[in-house]
C-alpha atoms as a PDB file:
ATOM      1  CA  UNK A   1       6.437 -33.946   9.019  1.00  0.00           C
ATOM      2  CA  UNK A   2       7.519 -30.812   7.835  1.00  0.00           C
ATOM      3  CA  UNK A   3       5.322 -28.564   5.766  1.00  0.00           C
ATOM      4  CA  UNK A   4       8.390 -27.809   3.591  1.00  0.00           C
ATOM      5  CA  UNK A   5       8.936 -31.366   2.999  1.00  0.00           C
ATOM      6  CA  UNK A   6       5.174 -32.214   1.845  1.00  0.00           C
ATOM      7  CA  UNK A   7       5.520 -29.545  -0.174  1.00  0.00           C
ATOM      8  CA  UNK A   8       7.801 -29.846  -2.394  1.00  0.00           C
ATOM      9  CA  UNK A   9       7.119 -33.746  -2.604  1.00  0.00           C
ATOM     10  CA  UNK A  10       3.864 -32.968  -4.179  1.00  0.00           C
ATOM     11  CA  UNK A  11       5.031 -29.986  -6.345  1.00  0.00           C
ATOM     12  CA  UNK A  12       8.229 -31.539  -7.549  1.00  0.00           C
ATOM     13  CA  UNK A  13       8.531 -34.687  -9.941  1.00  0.00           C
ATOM     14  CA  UNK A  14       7.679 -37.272  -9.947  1.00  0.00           C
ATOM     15  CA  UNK A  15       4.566 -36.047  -7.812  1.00  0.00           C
ATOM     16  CA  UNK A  16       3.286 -33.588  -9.880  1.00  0.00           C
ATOM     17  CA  UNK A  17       3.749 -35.560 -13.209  1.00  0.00           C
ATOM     18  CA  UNK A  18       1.941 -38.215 -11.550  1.00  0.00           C
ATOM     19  CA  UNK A  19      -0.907 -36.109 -10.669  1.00  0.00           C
ATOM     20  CA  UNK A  20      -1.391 -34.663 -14.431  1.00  0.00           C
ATOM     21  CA  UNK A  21      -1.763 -38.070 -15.433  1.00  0.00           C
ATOM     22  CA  UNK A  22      -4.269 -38.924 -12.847  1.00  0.00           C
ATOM     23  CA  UNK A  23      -5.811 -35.173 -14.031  1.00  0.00           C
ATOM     24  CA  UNK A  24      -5.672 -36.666 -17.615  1.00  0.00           C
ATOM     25  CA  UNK A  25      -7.636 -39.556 -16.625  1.00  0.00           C
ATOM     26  CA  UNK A  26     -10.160 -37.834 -14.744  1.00  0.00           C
ATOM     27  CA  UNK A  27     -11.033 -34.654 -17.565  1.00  0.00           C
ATOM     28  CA  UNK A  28     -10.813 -37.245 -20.199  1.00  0.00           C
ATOM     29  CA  UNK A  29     -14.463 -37.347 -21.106  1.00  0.00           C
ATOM     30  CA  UNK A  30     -15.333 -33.841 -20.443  1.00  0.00           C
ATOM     31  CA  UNK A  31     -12.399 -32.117 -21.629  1.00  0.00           C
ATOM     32  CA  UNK A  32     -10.346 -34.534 -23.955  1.00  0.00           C
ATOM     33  CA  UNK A  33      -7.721 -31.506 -25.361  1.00  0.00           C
ATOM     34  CA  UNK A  34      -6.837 -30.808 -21.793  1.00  0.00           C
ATOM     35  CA  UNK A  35      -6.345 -34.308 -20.745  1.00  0.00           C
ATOM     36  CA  UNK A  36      -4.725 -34.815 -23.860  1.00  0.00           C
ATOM     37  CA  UNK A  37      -2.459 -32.054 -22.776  1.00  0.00           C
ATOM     38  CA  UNK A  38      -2.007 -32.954 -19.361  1.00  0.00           C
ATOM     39  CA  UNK A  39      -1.230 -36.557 -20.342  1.00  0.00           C
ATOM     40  CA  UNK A  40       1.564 -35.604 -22.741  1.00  0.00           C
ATOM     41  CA  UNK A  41       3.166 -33.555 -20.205  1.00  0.00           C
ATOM     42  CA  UNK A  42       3.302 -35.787 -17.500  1.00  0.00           C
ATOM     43  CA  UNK A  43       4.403 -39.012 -19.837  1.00  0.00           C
ATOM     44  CA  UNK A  44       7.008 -36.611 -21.711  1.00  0.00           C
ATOM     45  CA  UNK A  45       7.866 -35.350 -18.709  1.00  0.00           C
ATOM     46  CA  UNK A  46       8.722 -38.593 -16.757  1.00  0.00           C
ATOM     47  CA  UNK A  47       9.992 -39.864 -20.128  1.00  0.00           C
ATOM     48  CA  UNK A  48      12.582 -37.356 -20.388  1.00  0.00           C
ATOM     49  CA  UNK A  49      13.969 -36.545 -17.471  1.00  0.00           C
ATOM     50  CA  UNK A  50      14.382 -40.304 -17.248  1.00  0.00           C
ATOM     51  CA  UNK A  51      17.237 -39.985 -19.752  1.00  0.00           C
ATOM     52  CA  UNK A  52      21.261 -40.254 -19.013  1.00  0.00           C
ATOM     53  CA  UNK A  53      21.693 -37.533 -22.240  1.00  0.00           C
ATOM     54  CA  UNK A  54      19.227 -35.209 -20.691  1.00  0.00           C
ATOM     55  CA  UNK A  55      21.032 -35.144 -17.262  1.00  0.00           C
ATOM     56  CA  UNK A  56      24.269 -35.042 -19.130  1.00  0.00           C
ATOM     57  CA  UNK A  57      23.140 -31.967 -21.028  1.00  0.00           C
ATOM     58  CA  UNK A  58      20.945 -30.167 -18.250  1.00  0.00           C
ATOM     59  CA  UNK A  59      24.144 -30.796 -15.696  1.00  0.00           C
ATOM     60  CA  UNK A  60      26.583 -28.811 -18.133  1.00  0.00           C
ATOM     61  CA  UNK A  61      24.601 -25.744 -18.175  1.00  0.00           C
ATOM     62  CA  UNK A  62      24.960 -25.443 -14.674  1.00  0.00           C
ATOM     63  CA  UNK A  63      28.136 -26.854 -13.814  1.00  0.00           C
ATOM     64  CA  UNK A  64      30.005 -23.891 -14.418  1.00  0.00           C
ATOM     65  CA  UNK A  65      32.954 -24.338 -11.504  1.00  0.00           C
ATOM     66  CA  UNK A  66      35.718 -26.067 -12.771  1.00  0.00           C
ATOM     67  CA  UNK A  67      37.208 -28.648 -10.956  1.00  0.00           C
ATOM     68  CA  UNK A  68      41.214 -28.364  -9.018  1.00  0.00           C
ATOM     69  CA  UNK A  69      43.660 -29.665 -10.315  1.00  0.00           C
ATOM     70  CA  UNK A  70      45.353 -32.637  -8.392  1.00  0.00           C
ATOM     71  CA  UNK A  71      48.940 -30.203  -8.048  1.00  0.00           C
ATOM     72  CA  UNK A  72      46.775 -27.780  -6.607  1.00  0.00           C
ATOM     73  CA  UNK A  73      45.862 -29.509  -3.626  1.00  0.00           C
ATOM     74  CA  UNK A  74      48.911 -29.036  -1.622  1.00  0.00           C
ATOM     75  CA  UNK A  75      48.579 -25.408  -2.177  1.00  0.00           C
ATOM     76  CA  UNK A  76      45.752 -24.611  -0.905  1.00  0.00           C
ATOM     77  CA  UNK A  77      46.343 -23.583   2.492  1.00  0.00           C
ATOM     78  CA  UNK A  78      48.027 -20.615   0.927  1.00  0.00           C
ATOM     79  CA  UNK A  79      43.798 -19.789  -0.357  1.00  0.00           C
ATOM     80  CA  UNK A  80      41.716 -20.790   2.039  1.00  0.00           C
ATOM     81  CA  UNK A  81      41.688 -21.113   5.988  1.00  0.00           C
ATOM     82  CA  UNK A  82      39.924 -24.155   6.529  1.00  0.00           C
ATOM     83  CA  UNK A  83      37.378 -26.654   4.391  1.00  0.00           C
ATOM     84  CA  UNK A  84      33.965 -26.634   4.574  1.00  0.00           C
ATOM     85  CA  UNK A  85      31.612 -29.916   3.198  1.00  0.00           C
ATOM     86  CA  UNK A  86      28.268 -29.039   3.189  1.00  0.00           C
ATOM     87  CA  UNK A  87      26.216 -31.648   4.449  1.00  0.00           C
ATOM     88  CA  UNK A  88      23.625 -33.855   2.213  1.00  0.00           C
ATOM     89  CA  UNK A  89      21.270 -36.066   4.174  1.00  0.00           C
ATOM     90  CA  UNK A  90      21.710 -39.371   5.576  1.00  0.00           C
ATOM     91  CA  UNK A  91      20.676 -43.118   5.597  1.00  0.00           C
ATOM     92  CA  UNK A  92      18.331 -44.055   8.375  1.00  0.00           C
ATOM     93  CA  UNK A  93      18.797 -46.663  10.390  1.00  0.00           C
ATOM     94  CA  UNK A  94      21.180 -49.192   8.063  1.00  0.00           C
ATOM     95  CA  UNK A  95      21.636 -52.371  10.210  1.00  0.00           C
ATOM     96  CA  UNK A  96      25.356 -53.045   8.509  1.00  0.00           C
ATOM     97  CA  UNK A  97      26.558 -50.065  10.264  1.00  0.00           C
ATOM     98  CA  UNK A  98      24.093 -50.274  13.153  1.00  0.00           C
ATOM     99  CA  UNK A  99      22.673 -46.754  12.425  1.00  0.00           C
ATOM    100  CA  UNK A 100      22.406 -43.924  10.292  1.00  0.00           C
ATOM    101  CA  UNK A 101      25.164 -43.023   7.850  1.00  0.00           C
ATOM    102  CA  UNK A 102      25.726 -40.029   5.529  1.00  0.00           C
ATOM    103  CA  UNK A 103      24.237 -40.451   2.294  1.00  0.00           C
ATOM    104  CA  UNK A 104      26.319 -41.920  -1.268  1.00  0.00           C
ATOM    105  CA  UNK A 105      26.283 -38.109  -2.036  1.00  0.00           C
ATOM    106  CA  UNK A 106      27.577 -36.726   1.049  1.00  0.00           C
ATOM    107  CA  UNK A 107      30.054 -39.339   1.355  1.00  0.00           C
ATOM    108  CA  UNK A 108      31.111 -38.535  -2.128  1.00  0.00           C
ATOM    109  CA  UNK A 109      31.906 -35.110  -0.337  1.00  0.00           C
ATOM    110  CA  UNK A 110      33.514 -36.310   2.704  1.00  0.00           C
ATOM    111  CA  UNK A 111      36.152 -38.912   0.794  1.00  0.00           C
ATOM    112  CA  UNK A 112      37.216 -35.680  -1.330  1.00  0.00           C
ATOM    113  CA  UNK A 113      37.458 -33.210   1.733  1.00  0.00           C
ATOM    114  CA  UNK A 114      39.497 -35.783   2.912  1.00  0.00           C
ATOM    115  CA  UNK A 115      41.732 -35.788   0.284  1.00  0.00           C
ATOM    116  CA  UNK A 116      41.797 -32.243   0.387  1.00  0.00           C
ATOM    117  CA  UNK A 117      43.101 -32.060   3.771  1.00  0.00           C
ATOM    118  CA  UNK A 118      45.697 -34.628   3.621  1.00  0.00           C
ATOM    119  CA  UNK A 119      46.867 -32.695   1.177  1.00  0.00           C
ATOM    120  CA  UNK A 120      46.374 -29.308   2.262  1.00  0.00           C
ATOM    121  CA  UNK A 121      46.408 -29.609   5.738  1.00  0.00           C
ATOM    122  CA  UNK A 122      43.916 -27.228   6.207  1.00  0.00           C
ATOM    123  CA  UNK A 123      41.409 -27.812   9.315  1.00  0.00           C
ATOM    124  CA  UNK A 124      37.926 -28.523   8.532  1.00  0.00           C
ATOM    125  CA  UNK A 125      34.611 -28.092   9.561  1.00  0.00           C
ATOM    126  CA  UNK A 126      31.457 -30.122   8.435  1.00  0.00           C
ATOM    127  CA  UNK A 127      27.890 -28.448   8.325  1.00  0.00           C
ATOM    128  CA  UNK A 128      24.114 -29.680   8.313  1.00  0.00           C
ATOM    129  CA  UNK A 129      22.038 -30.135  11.321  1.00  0.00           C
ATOM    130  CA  UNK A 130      19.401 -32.716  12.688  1.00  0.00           C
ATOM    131  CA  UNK A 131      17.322 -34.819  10.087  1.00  0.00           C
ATOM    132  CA  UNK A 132      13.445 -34.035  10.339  1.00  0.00           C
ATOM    133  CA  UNK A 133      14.925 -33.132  14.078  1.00  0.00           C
ATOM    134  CA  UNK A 134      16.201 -36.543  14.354  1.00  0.00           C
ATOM    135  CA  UNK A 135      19.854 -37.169  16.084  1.00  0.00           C
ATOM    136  CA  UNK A 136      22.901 -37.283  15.232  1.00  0.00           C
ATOM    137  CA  UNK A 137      23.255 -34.249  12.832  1.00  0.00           C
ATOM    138  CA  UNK A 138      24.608 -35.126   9.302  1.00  0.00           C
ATOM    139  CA  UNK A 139      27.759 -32.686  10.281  1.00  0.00           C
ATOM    140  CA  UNK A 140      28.579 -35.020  13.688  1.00  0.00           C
ATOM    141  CA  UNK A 141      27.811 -38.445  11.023  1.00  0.00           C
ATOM    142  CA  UNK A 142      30.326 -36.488   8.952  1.00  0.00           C
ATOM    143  CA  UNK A 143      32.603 -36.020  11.696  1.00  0.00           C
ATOM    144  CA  UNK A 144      32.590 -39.752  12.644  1.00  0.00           C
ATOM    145  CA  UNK A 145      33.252 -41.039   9.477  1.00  0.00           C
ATOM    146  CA  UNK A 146      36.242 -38.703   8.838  1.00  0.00           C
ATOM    147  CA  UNK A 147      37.829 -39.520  11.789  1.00  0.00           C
ATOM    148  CA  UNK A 148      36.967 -43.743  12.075  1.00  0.00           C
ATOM    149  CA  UNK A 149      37.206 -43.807   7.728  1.00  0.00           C
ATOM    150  CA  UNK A 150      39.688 -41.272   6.591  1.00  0.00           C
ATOM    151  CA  UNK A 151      41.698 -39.999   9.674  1.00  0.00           C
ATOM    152  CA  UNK A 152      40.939 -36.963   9.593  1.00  0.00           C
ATOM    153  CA  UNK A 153      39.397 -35.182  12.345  1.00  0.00           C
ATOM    154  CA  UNK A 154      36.761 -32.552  11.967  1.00  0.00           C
ATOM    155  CA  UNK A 155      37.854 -28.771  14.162  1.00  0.00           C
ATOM    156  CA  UNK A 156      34.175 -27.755  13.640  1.00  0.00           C
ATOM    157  CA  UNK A 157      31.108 -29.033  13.382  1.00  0.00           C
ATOM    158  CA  UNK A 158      28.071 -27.041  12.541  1.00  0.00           C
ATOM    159  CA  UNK A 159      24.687 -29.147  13.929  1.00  0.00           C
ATOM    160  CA  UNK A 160      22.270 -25.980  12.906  1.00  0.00           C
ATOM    161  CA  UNK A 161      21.958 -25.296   9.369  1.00  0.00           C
ATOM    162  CA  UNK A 162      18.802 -27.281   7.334  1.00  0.00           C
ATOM    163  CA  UNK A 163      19.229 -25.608   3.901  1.00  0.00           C
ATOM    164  CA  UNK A 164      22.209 -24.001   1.887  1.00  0.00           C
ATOM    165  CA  UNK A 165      22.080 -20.463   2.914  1.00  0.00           C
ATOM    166  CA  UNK A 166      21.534 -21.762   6.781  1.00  0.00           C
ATOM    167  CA  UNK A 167      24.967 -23.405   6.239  1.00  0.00           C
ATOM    168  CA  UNK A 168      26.370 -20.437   4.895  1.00  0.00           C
ATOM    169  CA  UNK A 169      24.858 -18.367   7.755  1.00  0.00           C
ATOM    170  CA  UNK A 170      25.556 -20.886  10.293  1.00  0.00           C
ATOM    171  CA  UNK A 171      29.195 -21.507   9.447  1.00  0.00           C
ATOM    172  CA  UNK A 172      29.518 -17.632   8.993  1.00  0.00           C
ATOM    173  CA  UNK A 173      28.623 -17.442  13.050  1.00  0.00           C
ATOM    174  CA  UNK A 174      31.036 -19.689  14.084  1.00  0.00           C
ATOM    175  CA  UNK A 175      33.872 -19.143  11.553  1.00  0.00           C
ATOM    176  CA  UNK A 176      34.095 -15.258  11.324  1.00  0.00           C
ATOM    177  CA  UNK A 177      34.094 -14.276  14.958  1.00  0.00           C
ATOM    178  CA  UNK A 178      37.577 -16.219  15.163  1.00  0.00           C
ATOM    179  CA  UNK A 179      38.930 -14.460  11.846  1.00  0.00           C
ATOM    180  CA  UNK A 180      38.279 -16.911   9.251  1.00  0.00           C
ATOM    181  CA  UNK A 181      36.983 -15.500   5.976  1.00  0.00           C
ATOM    182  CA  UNK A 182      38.738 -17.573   3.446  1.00  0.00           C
ATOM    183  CA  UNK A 183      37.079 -20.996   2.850  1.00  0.00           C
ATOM    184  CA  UNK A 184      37.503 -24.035   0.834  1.00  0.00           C
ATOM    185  CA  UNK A 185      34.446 -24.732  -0.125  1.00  0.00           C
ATOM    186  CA  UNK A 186      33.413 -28.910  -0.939  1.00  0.00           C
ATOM    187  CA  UNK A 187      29.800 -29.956  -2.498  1.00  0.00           C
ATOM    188  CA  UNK A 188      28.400 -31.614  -5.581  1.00  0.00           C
ATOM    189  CA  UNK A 189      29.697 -29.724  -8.909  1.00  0.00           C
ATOM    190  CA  UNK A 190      25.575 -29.032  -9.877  1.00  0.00           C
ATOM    191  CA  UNK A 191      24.977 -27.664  -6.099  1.00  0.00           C
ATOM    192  CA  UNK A 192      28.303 -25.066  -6.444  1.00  0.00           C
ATOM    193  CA  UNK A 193      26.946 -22.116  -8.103  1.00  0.00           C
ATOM    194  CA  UNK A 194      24.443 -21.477  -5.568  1.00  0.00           C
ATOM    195  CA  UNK A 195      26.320 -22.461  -2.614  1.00  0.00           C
ATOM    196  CA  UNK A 196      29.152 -19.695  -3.550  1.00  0.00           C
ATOM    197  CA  UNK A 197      26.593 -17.757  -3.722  1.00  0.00           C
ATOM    198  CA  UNK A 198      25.712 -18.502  -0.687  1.00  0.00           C
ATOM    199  CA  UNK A 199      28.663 -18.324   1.505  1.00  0.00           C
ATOM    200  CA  UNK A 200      29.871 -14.794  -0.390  1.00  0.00           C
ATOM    201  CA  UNK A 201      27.037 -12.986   0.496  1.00  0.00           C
ATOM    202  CA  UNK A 202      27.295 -14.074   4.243  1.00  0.00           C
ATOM    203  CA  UNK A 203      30.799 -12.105   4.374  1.00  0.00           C
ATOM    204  CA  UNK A 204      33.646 -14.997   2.870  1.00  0.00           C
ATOM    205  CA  UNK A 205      36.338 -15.292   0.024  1.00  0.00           C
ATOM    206  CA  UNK A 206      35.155 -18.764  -1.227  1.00  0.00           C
ATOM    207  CA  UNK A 207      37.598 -21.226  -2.968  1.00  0.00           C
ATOM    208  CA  UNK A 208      34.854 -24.260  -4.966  1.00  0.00           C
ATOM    209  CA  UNK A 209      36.410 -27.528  -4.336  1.00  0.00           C
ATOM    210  CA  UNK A 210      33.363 -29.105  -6.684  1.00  0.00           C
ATOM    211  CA  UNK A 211      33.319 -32.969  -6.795  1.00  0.00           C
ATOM    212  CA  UNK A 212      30.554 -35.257  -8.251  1.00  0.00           C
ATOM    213  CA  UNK A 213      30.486 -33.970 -12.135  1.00  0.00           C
ATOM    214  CA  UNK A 214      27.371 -35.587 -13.926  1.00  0.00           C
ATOM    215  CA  UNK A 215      27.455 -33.132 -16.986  1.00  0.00           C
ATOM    216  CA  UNK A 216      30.275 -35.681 -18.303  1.00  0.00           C
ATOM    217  CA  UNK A 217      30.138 -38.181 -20.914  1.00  0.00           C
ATOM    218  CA  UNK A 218      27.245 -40.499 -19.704  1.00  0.00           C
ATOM    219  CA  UNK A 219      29.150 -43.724 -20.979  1.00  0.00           C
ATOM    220  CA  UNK A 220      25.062 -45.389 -21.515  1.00  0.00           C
ATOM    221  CA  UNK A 221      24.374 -47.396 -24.911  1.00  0.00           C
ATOM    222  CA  UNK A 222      22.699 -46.154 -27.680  1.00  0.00           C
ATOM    223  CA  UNK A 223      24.072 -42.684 -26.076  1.00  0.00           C
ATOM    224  CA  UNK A 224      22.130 -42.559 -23.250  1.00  0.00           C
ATOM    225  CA  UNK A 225      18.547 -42.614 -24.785  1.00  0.00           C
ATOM    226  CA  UNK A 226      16.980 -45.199 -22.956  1.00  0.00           C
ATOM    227  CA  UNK A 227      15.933 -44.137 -19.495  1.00  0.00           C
ATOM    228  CA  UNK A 228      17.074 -45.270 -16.165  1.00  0.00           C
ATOM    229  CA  UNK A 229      15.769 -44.819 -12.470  1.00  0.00           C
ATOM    230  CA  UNK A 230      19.153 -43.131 -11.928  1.00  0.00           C
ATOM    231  CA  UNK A 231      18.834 -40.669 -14.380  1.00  0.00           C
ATOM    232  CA  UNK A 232      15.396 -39.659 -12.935  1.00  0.00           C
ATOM    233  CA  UNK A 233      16.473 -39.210  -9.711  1.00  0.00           C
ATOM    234  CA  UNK A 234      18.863 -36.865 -11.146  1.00  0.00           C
ATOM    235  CA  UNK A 235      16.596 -34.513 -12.782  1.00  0.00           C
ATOM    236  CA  UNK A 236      15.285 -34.290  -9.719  1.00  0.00           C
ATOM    237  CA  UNK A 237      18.391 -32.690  -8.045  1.00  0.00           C
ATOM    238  CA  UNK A 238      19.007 -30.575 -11.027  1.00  0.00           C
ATOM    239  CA  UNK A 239      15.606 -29.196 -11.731  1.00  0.00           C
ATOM    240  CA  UNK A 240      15.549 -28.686  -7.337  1.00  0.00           C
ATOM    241  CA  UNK A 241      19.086 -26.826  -7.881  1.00  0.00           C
ATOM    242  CA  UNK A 242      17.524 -24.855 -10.962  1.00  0.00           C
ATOM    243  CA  UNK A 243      14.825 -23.495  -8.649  1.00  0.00           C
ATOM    244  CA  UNK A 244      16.936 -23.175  -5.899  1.00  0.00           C
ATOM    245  CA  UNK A 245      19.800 -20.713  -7.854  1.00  0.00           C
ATOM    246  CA  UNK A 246      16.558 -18.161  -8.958  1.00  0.00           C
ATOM    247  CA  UNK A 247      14.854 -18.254  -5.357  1.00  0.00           C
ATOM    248  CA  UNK A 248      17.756 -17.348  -3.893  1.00  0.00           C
ATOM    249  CA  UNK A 249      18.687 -14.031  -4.854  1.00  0.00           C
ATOM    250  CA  UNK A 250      15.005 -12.655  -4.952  1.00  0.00           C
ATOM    251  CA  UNK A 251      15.126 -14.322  -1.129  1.00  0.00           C
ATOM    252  CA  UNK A 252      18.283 -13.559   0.338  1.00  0.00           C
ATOM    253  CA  UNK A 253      20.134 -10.450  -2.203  1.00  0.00           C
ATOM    254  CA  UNK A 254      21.185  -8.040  -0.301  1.00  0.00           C
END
C-alpha cells in the first residue's frame, strides 16, 4: 500500500482526531491539562466538522469559480479546444455492474462533461490513471461510461496521472504537442482553484466548467447544526483541498 496513502490516513481526520483522544486517555493521570486539551480537540474537532453549516461555510471560502451559465454552453467551442474531467477514484468491484465503476463524485463530473459536449461539441479527453496500480484506469472507466451512458465518446484518454498536477502534466504531454492550449476544464467546484492552477502553470488557457457546489444553502433542520456522516466526509475533502491549494505553489511555482 502506498506510503502516501498511509500517510495521510493517519495524519488526516478522522485518524488523527481519533488518536488525540486515545492520547487523552492515556496522559490522563499524569498530565490531566494536556489530556484535557487533547480531548477537546479531538471531540470539537470531530464534532464540528461533522456539521452541514460548517461545510456550507468552509466550501464558500473556497469556491471562488463561478459556475456557466446554461446559454453558455453552446458557445464554448469558440473558448476552449476540447474538455478535460479530471478523474476522482472509483468503486471496487460492485457486483450490480460486475466491476469497478467511477465514483458518485466523478460521475457527478462525467454526466456534466457530457452535457457540456452535447452542447458544445467540443472533443474530450478524460484523465486519472490506475487505482493503487489496479486496472482499468479511472480515465478508461470514464471513457466507458460516456460512451455506454451518455453517448459520448472520449478522443483522449490519459491512464498516467495519480494526483492533480500529474493530470495537468500528463494531459499537457499529450494535448500540447498537437496544438491544443485552450481547455475546458470539468471538476468539483471546491477542487477548481487548485486545479486551474494546475493546468496554467503547465502551459494552457483554462476555461472552469465547476460542478458539484456544496457552499450552497445546506437545506438541513435546525440549519444544519446537527451533524451527519455526510458532512464529515466533507470536511475531509475540503480541509485535503485546503492543504492541497498551499502545498502546491511552494511545490510546483515556477
Amino acid at each position: 500500500m502506498p506510503l502516501r496513502y498511509m500517510l495521510k490516513q493517519f495524519f488526516m481526520p478522522p485518524g488523527i482526531l481519533l488518536l488525540l483522544l486515545v492520547l487523552a486517555w492515556f496522559l490522563r493521570r499524569r498530565f490531566p491539562r494536556l489530556a484535557a486539551g487533547c480531548f477537546a480537540v479531538g471531540l470539537g474537532g470531530l464534532w464540528l466538522m461533522s456539521l452541514p453549516v460548517a461545510v456550507e461555510w468552509a466550501a464558500r471560502q473556497i469556491e471562488s469559480e463561478p459556475a456557466l451559465a446554461q446559454q453558455q454552453w453552446a458557445e464554448l467551442a469558440q473558448h476552449a479546444d476540447v474538455i478535460v474531467i479530471l478523474g476522482a477514484g472509483r468503486d471496487s468491484a460492485d457486483p450490480a455492474w460486475g466491476g469497478d465503476q467511477p465514483s458518485a463524485m466523478a460521475m457527478e463530473r462525467i454526466r456534466y462533461a457530457a452535457r457540456l459536449a452535447k452542447a458544445s461539441g467540443l472533443p474530450v479527453l478524460a484523465t486519472g490513471g490506475l487505482h493503487f496500480g489496479r486496472p482499468p484506469s479511472e480515465a478508461a472507466l470514464a471513457a466507458q461510461v460516456m460512451q455506454e451512458d451518455f453517448g459520448v465518446a472520449v478522443r483522449w484518454q490519459e491512464e498516467r496521472s495519480r494526483t492533480t498536477w500529474e493530470n495537468a502534466v500528463d494531459t499537457a504531454a499529450m494535448l500540447q504537442p498537437e496544438g491544443i492550449r485552450r481547455v475546458l476544464l470539468v471538476t468539483q467546484a471546491w477542487h477548481m482553484p487548485r486545479s486551474r492552477w494546475s493546468f496554467e502553470q503547465a502551459g494552457f488557457e483554462v476555461v472552469t466548467a465547476p460542478v458539484g457546489f456544496i457552499g450552497v444553502p445546506n437545506d438541513r433542520p435546525l440549519g444544519g447544526w446537527l451533524p451527519e456522516g455526510k458532512s464529515f466526509w466533507q470536511s475531509t475533502q475540503l480541509l485535503n483541498e485546503l492543504i492541497g491549494s498551499l502545498a502546491y505553489p511552494l511545490a510546483y511555482g515556477r
